[in-house]
ModelCIF file with pLDDT and N, C-alpha, C, O atoms, coordinates in Angstrom:
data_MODEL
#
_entry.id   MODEL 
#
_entity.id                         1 
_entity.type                       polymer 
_entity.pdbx_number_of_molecules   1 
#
_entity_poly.entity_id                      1 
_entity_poly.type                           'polypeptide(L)' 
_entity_poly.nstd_linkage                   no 
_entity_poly.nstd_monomer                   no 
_entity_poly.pdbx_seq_one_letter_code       
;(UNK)(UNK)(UNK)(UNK)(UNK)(UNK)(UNK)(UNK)(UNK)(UNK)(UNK)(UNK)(UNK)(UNK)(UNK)(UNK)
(UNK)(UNK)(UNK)(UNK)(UNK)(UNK)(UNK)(UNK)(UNK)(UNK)(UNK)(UNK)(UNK)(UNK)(UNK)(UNK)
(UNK)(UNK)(UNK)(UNK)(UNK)(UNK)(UNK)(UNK)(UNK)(UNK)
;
_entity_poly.pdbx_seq_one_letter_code_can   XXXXXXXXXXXXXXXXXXXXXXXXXXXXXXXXXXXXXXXXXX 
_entity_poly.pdbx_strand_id                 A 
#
loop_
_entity_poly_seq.entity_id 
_entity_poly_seq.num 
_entity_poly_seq.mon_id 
_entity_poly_seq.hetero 
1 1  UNK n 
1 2  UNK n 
1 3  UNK n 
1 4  UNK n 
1 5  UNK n 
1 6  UNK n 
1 7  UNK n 
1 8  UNK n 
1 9  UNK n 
1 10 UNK n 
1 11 UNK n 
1 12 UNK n 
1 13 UNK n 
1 14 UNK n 
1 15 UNK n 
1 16 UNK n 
1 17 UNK n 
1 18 UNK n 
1 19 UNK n 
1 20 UNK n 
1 21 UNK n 
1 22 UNK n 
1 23 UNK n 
1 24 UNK n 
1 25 UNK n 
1 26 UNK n 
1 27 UNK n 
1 28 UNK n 
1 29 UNK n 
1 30 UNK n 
1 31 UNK n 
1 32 UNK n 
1 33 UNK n 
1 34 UNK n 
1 35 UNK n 
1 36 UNK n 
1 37 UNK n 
1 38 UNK n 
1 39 UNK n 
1 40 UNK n 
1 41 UNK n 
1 42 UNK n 
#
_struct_asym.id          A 
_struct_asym.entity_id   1 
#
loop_
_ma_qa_metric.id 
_ma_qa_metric.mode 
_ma_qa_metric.name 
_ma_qa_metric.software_group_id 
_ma_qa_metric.type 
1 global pLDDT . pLDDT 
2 local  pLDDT . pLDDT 
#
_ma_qa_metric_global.metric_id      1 
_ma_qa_metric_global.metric_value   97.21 
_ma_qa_metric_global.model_id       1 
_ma_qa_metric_global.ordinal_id     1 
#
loop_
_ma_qa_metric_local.label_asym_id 
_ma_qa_metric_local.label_comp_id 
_ma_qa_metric_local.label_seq_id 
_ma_qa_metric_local.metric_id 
_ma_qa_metric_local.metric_value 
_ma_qa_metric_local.model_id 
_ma_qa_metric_local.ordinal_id 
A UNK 1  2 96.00 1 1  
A UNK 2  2 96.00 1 2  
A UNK 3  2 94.00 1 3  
A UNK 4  2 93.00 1 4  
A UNK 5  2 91.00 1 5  
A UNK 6  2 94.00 1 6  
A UNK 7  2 95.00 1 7  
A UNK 8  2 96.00 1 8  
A UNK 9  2 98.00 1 9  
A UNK 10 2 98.00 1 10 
A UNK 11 2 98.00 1 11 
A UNK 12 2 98.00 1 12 
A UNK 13 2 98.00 1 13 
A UNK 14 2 98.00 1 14 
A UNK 15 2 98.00 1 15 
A UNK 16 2 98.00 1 16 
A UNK 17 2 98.00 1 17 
A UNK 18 2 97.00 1 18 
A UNK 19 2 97.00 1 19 
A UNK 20 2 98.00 1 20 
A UNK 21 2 98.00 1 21 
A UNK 22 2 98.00 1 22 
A UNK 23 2 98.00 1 23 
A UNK 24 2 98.00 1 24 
A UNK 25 2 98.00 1 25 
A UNK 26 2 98.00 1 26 
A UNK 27 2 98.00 1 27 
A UNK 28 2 98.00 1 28 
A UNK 29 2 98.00 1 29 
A UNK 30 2 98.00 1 30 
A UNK 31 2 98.00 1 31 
A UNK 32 2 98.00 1 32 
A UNK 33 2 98.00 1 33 
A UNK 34 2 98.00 1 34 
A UNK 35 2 98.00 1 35 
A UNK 36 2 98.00 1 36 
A UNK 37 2 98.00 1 37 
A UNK 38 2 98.00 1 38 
A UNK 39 2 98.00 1 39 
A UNK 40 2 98.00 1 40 
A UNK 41 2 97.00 1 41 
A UNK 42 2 97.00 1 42 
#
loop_
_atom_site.group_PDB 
_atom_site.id 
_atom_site.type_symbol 
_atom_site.label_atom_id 
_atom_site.label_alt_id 
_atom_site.label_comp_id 
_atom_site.label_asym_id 
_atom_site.label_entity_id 
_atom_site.label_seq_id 
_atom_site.pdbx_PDB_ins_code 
_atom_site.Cartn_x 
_atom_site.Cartn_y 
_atom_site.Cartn_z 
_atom_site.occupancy 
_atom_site.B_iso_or_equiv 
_atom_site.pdbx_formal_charge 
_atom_site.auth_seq_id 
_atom_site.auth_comp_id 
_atom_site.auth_asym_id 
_atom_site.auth_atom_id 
_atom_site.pdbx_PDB_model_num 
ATOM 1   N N  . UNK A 1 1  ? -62.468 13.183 4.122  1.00 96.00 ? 1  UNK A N  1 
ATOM 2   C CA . UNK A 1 1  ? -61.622 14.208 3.538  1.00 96.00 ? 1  UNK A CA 1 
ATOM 3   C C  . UNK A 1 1  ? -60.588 14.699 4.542  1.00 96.00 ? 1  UNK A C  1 
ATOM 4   O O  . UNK A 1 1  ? -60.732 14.377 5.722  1.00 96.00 ? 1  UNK A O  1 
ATOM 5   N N  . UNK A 1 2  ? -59.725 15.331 4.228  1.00 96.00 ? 2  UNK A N  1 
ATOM 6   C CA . UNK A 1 2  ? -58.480 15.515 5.209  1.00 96.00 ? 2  UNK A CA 1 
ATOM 7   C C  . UNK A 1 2  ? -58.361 17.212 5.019  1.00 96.00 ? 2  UNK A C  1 
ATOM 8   O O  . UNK A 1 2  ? -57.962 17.922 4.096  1.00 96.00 ? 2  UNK A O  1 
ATOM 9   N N  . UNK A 1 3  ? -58.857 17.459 6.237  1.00 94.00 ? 3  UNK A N  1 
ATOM 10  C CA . UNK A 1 3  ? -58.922 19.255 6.534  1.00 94.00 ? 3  UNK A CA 1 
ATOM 11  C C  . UNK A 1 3  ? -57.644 20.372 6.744  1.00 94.00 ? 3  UNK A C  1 
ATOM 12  O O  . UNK A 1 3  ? -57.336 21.535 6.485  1.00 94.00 ? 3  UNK A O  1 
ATOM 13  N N  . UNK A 1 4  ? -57.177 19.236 7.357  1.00 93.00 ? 4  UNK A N  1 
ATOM 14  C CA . UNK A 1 4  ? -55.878 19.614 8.269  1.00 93.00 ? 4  UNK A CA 1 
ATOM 15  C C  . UNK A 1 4  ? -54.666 19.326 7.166  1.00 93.00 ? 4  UNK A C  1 
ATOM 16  O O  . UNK A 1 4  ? -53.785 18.517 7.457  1.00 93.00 ? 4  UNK A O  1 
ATOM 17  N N  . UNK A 1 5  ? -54.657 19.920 6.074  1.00 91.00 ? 5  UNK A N  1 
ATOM 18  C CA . UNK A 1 5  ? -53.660 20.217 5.484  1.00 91.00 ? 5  UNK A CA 1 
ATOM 19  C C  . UNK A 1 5  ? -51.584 19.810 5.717  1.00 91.00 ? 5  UNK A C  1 
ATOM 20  O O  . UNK A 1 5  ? -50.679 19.123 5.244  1.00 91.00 ? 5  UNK A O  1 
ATOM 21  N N  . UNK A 1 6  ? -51.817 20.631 6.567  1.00 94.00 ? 6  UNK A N  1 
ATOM 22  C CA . UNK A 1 6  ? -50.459 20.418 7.562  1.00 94.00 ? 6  UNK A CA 1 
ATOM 23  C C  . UNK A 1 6  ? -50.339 18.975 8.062  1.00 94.00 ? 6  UNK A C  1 
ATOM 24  O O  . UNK A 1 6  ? -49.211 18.487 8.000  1.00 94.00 ? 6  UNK A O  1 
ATOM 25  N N  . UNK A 1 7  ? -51.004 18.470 8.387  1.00 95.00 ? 7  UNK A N  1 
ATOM 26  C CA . UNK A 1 7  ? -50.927 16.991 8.710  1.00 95.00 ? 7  UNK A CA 1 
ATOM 27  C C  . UNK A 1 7  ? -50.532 17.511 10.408 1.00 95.00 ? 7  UNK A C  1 
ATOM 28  O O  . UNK A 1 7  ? -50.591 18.581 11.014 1.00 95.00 ? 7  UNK A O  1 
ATOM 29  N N  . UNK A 1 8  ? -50.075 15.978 10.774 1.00 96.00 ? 8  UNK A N  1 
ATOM 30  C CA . UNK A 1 8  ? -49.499 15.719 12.115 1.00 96.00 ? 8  UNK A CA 1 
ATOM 31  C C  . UNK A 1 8  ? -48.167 14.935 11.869 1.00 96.00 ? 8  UNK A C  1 
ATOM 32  O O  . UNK A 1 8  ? -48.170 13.830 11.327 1.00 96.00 ? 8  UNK A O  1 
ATOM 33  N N  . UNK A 1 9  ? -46.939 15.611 12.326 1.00 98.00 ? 9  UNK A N  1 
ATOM 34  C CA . UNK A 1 9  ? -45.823 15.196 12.990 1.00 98.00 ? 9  UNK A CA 1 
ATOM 35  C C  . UNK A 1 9  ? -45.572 14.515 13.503 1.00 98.00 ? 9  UNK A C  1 
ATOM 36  O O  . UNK A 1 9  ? -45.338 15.008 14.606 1.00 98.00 ? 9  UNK A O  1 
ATOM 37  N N  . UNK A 1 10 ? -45.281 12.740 13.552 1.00 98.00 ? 10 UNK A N  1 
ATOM 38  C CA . UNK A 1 10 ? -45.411 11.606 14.592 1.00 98.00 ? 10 UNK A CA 1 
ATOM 39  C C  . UNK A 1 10 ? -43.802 11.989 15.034 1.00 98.00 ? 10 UNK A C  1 
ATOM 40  O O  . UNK A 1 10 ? -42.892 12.596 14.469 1.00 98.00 ? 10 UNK A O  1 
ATOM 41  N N  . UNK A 1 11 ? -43.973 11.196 16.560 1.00 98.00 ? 11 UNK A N  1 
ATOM 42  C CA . UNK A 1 11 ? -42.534 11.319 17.007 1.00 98.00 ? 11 UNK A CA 1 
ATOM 43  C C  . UNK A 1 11 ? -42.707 10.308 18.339 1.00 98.00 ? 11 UNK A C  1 
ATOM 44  O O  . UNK A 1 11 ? -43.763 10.224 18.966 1.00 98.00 ? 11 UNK A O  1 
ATOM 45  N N  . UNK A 1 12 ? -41.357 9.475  18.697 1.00 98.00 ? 12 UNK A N  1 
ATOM 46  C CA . UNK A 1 12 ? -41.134 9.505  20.005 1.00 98.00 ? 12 UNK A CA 1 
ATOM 47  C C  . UNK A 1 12 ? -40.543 10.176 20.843 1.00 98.00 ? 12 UNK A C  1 
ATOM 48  O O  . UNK A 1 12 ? -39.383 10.527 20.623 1.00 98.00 ? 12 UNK A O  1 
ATOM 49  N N  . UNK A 1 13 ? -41.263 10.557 22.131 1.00 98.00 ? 13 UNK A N  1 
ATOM 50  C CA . UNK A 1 13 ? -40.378 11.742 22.351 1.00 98.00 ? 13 UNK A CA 1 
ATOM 51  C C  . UNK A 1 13 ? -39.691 11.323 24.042 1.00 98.00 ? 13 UNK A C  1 
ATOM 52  O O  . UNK A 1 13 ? -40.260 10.642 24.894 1.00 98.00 ? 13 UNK A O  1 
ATOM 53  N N  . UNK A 1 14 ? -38.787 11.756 24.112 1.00 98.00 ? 14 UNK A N  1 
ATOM 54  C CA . UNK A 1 14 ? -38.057 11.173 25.268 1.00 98.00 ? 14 UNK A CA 1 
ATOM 55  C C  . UNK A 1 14 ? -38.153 11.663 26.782 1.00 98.00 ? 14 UNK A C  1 
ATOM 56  O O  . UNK A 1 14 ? -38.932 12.609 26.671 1.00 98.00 ? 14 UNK A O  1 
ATOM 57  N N  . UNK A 1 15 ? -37.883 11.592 27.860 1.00 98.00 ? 15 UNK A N  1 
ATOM 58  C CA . UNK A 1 15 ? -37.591 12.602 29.500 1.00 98.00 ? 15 UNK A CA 1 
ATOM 59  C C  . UNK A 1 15 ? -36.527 12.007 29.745 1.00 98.00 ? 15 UNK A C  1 
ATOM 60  O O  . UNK A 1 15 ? -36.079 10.943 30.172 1.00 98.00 ? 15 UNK A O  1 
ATOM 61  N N  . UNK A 1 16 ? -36.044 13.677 29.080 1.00 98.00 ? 16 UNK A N  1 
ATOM 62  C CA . UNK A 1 16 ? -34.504 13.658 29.276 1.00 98.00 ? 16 UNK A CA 1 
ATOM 63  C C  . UNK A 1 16 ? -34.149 13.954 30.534 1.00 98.00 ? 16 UNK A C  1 
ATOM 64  O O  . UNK A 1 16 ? -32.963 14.188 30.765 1.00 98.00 ? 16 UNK A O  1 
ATOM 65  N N  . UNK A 1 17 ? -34.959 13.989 31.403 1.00 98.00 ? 17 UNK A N  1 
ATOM 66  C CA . UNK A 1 17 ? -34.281 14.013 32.873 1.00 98.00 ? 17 UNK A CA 1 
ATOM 67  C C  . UNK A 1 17 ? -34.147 12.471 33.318 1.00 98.00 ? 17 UNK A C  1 
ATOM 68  O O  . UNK A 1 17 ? -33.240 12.343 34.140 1.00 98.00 ? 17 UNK A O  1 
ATOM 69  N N  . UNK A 1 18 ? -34.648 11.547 33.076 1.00 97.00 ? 18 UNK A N  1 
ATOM 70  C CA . UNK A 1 18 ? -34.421 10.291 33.696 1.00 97.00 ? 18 UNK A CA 1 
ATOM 71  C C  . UNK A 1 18 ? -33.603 9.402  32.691 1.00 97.00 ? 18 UNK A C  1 
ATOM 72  O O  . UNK A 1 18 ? -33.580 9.403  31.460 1.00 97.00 ? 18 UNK A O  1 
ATOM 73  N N  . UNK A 1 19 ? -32.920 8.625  33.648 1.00 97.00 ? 19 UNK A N  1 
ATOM 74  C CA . UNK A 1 19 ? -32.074 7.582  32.924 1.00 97.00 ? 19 UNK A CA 1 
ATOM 75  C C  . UNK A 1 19 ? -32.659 6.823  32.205 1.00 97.00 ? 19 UNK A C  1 
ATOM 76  O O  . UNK A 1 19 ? -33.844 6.946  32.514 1.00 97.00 ? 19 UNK A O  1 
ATOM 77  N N  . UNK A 1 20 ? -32.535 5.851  31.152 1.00 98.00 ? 20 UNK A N  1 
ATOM 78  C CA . UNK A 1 20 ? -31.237 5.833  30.464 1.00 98.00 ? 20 UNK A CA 1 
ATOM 79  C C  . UNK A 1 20 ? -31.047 7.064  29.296 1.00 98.00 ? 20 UNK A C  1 
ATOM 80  O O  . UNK A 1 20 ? -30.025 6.936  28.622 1.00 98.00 ? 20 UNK A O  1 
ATOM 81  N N  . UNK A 1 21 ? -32.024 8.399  28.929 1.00 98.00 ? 21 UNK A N  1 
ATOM 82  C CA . UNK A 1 21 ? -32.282 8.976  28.415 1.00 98.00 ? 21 UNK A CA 1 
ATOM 83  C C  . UNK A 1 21 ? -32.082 10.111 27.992 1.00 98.00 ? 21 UNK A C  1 
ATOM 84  O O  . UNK A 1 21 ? -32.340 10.790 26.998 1.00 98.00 ? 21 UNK A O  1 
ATOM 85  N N  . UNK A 1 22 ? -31.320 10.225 29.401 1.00 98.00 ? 22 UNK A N  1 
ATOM 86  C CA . UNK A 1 22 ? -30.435 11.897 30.064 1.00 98.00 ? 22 UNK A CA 1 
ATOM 87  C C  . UNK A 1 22 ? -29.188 11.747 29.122 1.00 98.00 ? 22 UNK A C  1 
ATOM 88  O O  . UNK A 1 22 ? -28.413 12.697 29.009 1.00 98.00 ? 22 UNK A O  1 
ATOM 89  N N  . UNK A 1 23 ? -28.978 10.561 28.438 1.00 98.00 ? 23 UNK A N  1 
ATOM 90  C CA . UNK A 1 23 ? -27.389 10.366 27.890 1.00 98.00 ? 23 UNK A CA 1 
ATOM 91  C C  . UNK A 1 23 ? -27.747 10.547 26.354 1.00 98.00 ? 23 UNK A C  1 
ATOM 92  O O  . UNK A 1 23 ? -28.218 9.592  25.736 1.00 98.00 ? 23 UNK A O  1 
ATOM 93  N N  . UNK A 1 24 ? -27.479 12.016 25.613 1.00 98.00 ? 24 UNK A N  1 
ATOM 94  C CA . UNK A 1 24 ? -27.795 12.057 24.431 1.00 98.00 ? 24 UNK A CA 1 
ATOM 95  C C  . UNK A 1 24 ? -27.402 10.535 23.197 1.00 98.00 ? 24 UNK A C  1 
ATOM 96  O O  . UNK A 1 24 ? -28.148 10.012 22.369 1.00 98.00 ? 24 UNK A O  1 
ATOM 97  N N  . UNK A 1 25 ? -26.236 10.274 23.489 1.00 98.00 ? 25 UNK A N  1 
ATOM 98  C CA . UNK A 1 25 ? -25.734 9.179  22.808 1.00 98.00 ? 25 UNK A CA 1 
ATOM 99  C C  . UNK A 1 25 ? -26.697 7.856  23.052 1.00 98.00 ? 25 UNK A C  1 
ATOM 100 O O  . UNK A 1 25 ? -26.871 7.002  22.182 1.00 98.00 ? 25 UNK A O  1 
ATOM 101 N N  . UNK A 1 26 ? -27.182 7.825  24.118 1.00 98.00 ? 26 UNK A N  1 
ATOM 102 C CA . UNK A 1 26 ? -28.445 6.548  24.110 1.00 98.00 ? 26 UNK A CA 1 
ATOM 103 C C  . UNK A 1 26 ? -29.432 6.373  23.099 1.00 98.00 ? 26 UNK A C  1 
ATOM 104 O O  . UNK A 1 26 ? -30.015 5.421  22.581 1.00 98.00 ? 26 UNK A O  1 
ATOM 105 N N  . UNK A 1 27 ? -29.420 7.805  22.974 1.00 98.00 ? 27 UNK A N  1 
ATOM 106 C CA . UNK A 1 27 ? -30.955 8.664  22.157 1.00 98.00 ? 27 UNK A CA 1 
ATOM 107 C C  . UNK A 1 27 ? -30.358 8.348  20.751 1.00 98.00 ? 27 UNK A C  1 
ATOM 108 O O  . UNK A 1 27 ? -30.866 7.749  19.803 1.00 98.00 ? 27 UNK A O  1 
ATOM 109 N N  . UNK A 1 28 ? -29.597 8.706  20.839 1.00 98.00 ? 28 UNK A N  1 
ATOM 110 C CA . UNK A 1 28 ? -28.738 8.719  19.001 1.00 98.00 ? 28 UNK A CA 1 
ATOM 111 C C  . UNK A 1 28 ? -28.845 7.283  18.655 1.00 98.00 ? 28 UNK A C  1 
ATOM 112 O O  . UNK A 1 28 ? -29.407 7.078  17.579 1.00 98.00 ? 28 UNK A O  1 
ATOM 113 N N  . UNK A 1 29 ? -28.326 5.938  19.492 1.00 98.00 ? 29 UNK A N  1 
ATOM 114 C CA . UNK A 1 29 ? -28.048 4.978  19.539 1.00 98.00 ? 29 UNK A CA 1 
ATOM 115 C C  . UNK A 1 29 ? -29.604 4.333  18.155 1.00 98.00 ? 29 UNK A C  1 
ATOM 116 O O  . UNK A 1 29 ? -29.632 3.702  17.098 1.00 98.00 ? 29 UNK A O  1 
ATOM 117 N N  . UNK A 1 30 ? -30.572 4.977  19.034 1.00 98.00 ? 30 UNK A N  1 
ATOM 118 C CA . UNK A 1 30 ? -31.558 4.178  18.769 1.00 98.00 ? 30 UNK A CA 1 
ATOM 119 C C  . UNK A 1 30 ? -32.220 4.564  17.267 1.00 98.00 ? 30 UNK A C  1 
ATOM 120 O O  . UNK A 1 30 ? -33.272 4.042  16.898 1.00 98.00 ? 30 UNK A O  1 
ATOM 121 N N  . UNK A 1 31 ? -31.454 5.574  16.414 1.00 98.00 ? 31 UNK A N  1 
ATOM 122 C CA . UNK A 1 31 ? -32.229 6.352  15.196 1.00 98.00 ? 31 UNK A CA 1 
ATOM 123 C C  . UNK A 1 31 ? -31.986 5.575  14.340 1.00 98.00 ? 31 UNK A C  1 
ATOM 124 O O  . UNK A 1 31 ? -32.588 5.696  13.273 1.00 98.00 ? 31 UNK A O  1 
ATOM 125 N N  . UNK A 1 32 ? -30.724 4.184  14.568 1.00 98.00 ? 32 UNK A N  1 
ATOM 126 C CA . UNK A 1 32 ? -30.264 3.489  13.704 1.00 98.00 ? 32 UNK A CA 1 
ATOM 127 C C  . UNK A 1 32 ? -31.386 2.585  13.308 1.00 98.00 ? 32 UNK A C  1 
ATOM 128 O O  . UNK A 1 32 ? -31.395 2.449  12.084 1.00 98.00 ? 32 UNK A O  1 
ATOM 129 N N  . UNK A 1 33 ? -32.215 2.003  13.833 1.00 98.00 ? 33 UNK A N  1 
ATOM 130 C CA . UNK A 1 33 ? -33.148 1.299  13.647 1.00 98.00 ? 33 UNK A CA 1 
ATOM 131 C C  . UNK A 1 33 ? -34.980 1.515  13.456 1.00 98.00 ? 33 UNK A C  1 
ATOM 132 O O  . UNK A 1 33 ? -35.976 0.799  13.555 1.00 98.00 ? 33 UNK A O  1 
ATOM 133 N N  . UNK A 1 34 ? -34.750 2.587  13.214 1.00 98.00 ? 34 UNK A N  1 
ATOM 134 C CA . UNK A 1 34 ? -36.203 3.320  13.550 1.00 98.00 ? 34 UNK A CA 1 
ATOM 135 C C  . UNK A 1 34 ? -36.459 2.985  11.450 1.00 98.00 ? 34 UNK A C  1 
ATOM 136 O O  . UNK A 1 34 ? -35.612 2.914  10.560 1.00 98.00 ? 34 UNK A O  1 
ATOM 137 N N  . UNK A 1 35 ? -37.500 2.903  11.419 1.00 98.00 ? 35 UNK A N  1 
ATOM 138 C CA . UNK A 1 35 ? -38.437 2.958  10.087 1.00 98.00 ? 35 UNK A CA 1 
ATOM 139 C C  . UNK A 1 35 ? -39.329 3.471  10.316 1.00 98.00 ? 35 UNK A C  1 
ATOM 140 O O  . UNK A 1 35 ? -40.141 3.120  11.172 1.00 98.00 ? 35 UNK A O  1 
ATOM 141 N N  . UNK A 1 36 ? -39.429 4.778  9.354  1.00 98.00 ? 36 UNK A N  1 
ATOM 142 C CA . UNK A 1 36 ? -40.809 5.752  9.816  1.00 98.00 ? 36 UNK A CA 1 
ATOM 143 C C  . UNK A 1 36 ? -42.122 4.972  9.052  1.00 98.00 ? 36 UNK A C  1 
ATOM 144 O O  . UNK A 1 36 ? -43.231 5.270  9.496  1.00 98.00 ? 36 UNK A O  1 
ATOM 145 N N  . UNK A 1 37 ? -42.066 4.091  8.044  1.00 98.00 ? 37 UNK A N  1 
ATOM 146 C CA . UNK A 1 37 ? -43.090 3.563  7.153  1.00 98.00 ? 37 UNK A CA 1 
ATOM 147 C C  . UNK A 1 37 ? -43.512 2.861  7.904  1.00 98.00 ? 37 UNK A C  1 
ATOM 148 O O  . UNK A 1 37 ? -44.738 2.839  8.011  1.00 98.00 ? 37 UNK A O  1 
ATOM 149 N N  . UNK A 1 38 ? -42.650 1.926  8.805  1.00 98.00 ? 38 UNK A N  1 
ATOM 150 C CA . UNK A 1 38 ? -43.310 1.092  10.116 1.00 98.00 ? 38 UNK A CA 1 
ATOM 151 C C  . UNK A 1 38 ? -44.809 1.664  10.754 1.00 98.00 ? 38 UNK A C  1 
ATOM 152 O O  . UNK A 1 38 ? -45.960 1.373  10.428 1.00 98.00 ? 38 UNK A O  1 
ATOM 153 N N  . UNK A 1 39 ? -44.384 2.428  11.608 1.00 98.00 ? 39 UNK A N  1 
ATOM 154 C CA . UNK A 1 39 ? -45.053 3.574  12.236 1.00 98.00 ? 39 UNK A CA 1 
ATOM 155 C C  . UNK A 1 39 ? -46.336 4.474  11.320 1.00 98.00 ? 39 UNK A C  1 
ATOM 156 O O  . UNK A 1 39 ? -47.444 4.729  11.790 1.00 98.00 ? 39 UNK A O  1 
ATOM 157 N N  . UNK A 1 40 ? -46.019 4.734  10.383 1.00 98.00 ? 40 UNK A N  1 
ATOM 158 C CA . UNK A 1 40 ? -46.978 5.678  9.452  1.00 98.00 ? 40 UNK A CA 1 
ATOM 159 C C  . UNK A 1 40 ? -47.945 4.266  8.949  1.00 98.00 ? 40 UNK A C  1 
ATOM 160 O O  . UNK A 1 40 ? -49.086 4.393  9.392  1.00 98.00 ? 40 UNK A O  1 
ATOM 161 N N  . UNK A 1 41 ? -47.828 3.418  8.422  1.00 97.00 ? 41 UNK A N  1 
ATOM 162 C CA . UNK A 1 41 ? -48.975 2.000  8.103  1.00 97.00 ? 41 UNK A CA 1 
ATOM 163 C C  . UNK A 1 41 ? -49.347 1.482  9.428  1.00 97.00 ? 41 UNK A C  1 
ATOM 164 O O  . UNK A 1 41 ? -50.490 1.027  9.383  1.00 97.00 ? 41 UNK A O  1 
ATOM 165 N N  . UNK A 1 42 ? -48.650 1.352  10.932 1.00 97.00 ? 42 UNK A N  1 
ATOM 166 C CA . UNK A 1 42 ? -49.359 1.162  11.682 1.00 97.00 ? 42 UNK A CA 1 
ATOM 167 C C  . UNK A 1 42 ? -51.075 2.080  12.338 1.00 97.00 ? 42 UNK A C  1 
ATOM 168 O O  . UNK A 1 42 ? -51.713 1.599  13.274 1.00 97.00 ? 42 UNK A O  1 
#
């Protein structure tokens, strides 16, 4: 049964202090290809 109502929030999450990562536009670059159904059936 599933208690936790709210669920959990998946995410990758980045350190934006180190390169190549510090460059918001890197970060953006990559949303183009992301599939959350990927990720949620894995």
């Amino acid at each position: 049964q599933v208690h936790d109502k709210a669920g959990s929030m998946a995410m990758i999450r980045f350190n934006q202090l180190n390169a190549p990562f510090d460059k918001p536009a890197v970060r953006r670059a990559l949303l183009a290809g992301i599939t959350q159904s990927d990720y949620m059936m894995a």
